[in-house]
Every structure is written in structure tokens, then in C-alpha cells.
C-alpha atoms as a PDB file:
ATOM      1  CA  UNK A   1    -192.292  82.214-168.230  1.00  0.00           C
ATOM      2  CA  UNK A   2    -192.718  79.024-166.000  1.00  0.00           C
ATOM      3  CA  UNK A   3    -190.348  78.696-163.239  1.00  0.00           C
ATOM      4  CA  UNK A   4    -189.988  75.587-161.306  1.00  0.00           C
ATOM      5  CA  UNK A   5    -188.659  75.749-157.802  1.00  0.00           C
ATOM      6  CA  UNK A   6    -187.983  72.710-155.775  1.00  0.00           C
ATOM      7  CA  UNK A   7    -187.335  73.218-151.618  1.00  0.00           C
ATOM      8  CA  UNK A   8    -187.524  71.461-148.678  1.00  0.00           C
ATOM      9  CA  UNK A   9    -191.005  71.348-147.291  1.00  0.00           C
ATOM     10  CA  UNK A  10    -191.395  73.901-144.217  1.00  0.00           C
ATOM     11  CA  UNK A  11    -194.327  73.995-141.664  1.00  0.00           C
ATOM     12  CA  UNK A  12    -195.632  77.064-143.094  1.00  0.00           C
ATOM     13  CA  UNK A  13    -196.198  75.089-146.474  1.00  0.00           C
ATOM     14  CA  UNK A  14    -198.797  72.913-144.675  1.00  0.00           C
ATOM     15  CA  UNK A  15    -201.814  74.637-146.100  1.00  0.00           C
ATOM     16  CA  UNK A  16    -200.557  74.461-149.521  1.00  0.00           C
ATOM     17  CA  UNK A  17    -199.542  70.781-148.727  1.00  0.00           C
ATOM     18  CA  UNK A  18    -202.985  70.132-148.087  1.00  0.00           C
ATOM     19  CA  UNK A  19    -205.214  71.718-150.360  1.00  0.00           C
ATOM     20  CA  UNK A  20    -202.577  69.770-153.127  1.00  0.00           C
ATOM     21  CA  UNK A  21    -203.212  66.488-151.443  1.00  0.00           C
ATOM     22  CA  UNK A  22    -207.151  67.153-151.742  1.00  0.00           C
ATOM     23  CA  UNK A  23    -206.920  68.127-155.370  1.00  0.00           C
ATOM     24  CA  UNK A  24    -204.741  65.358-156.255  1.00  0.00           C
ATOM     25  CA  UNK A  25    -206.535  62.717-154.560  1.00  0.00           C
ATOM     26  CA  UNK A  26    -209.617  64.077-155.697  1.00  0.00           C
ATOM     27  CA  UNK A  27    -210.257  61.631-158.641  1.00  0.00           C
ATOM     28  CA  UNK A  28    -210.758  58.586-156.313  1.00  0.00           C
ATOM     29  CA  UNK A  29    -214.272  60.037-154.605  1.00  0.00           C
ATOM     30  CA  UNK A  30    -215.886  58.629-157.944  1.00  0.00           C
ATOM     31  CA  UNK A  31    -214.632  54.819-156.922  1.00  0.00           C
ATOM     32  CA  UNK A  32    -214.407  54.793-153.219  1.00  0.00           C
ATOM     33  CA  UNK A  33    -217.051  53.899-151.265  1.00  0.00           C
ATOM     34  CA  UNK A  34    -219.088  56.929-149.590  1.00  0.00           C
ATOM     35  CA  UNK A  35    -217.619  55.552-146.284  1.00  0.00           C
ATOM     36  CA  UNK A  36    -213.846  54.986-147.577  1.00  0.00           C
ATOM     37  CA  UNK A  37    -213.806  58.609-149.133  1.00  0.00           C
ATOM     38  CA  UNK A  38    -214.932  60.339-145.884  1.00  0.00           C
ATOM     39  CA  UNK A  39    -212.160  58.501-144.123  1.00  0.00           C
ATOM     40  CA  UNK A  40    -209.363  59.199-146.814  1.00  0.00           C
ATOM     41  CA  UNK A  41    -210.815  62.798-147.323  1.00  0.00           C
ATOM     42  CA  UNK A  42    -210.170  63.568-143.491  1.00  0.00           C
ATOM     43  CA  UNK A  43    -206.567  61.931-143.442  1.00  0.00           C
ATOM     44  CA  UNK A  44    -205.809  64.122-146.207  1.00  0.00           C
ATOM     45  CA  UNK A  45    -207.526  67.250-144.674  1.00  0.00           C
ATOM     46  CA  UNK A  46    -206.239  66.232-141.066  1.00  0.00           C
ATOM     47  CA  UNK A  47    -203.450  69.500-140.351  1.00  0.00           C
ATOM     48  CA  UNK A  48    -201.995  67.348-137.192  1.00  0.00           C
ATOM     49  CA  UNK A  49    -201.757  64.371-139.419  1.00  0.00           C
ATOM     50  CA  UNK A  50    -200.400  66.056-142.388  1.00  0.00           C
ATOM     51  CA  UNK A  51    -198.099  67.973-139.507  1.00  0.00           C
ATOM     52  CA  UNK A  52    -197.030  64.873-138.097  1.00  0.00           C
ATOM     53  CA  UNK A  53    -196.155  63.345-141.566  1.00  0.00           C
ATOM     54  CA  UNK A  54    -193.710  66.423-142.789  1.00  0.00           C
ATOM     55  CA  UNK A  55    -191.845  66.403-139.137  1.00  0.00           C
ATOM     56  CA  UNK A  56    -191.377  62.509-139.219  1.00  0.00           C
ATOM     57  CA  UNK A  57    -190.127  62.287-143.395  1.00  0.00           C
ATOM     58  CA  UNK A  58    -188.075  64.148-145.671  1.00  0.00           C
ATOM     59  CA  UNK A  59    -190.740  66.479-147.570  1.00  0.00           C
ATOM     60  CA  UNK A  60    -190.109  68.325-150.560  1.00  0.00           C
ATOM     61  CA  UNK A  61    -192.239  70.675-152.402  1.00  0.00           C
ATOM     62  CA  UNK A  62    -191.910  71.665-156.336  1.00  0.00           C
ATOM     63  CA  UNK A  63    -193.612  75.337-157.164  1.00  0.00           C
ATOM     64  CA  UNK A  64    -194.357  76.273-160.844  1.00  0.00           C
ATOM     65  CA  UNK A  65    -194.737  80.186-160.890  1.00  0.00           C
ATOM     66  CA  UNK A  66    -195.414  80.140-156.789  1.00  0.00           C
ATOM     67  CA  UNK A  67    -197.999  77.415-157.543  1.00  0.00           C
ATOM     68  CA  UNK A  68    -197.652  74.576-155.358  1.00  0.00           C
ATOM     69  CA  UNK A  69    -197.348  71.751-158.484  1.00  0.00           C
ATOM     70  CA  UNK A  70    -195.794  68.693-156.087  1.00  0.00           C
ATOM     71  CA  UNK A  71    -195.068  67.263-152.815  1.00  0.00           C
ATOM     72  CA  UNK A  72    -193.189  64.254-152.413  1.00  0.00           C
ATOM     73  CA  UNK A  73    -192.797  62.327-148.666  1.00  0.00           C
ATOM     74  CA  UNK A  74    -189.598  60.292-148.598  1.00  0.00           C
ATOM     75  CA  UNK A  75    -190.592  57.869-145.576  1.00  0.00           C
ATOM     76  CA  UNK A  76    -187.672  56.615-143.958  1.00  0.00           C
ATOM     77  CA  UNK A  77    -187.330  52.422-144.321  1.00  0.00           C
ATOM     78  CA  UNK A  78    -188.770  50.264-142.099  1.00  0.00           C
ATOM     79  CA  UNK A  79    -192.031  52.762-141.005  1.00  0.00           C
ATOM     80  CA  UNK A  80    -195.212  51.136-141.415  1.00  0.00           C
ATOM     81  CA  UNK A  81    -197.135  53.417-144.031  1.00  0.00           C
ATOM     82  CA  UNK A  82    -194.409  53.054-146.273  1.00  0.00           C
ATOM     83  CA  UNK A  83    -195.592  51.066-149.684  1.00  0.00           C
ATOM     84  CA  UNK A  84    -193.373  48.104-150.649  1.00  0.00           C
ATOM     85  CA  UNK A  85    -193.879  46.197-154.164  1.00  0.00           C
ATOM     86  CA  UNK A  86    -193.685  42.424-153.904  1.00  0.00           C
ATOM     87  CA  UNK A  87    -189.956  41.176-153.816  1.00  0.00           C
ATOM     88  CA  UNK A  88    -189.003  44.609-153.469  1.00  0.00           C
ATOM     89  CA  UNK A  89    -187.868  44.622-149.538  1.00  0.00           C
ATOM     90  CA  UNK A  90    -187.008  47.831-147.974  1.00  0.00           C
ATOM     91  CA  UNK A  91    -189.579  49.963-149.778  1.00  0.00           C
ATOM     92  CA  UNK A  92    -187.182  52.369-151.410  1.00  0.00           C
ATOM     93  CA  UNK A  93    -188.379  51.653-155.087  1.00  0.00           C
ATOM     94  CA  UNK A  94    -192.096  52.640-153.951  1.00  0.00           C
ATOM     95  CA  UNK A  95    -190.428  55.796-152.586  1.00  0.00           C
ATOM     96  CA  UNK A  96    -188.441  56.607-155.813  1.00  0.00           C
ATOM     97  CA  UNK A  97    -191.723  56.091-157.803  1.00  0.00           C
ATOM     98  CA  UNK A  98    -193.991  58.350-155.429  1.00  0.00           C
ATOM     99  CA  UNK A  99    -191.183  61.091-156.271  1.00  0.00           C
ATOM    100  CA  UNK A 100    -191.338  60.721-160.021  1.00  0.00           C
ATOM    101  CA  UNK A 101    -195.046  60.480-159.910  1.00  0.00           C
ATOM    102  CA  UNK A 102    -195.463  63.731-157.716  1.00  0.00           C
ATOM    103  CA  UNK A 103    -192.473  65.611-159.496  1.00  0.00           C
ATOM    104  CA  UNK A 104    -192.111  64.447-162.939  1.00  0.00           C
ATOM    105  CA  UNK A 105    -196.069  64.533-164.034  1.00  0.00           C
ATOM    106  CA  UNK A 106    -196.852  68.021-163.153  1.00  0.00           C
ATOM    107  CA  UNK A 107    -193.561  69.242-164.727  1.00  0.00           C
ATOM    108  CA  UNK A 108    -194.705  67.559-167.802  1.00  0.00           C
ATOM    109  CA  UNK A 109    -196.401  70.325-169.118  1.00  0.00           C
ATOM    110  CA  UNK A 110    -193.383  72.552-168.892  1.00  0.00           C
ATOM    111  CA  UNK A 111    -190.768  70.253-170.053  1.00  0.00           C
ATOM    112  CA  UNK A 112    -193.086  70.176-173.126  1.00  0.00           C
ATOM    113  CA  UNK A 113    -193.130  73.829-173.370  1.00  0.00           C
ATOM    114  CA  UNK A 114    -189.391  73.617-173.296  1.00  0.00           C
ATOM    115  CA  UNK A 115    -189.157  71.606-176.647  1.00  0.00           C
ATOM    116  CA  UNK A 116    -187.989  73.071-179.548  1.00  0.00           C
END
């Protein structure tokens, strides 16, 4: 039976933060440049970074069956890596789409196990 757990993001979740992050952003090697992949690749496998990033946002973490399945950093408003959409201001719509993105497509597979 799947399970699906959703928690706050703790410091001891780092390595599984991490090794999702890789996975996930994975598919881009193919159309990066070599250069641009090395540099995303070590942001993404950087612990201090990836440290520094869960103590300065809200961080949550969904588990299917004790599998890491989803991470989701809520940046607070106004912080410079935060991702705004044209006419948007603040940045909180880019925010509520990185959590539906990270939360909702993994847990597709299980919602649609769920269906009668």
C-alpha cells in the first residue's frame, strides 16, 4: 500500500534533499551546455548551499513508502532567487506552482492508483 507523508523538511533530510534534486534535475544535462550543467550540477550537489537554502525558506518534504517523492522551497517574497512571472509582482504564484509541480506530479501515480 502507498503511503504519502508530507513534513517539514529537517537538516537530517539534506541527503535525501539532494540526491532528489540531482534526479529531478537530471533531464536538463541533455540541453545545457557542458559548462552550464557542471555549474547547475554543483549548486544542486553543494550540502552548504542546499543547507543554507532549507534554514533561510520554509521546506517541505512529501515521502511515498519512506521514499523521498518531493521537496518544495517556499522562498519568502522579496529574496532574489525567487522566480516571478511577468505582471505577477511578489512572486507568490511562481511559489504556488513550484509546490504543485514538486507535490502534485509525483503523487500522480498514486492518486491514479486510488481510482476506482
Amino acid at each position: 500500500m502507498d503511503i504519502l507523508q508530507l513534513h517539514e523538511a529537517t537538516p537530517g533530510n539534506i541527503t535525501d534533499i539532494i540526491s532528489l534534486l540531482s534526479e529531478s534535475y537530471s533531464q536538463f544535462r541533455q540541453v545545457l551546455t557542458p559548462e552550464n550543467w557542471a555549474t547547475l550540477e554543483g549548486n544542486l550537489k553543494d550540502r552548504d548551499r542546499i543547507t543554507a537554502l532549507l534554514t533561510g525558506t520554509d521546506t517541505f518534504v512529501a515521502r511515498i513508502d519512506g521514499r523521498m517523492a518531493g521537496v518544495v522551497f517556499l522562498v519568502p517574497s522579496g529574496n532574489p532567487t525567487i522566480y516571478t512571472r511577468p505582471g505577477t509582482g511578489a512572486g507568490l504564484w511562481s511559489a504556488i506552482l513550484a509546490l504543485l509541480h514538486a507535490l502534485i506530479k509525483p503523487i500522480c501515480p498514486f492518486l491514479l492508483k486510488m481510482t476506482p
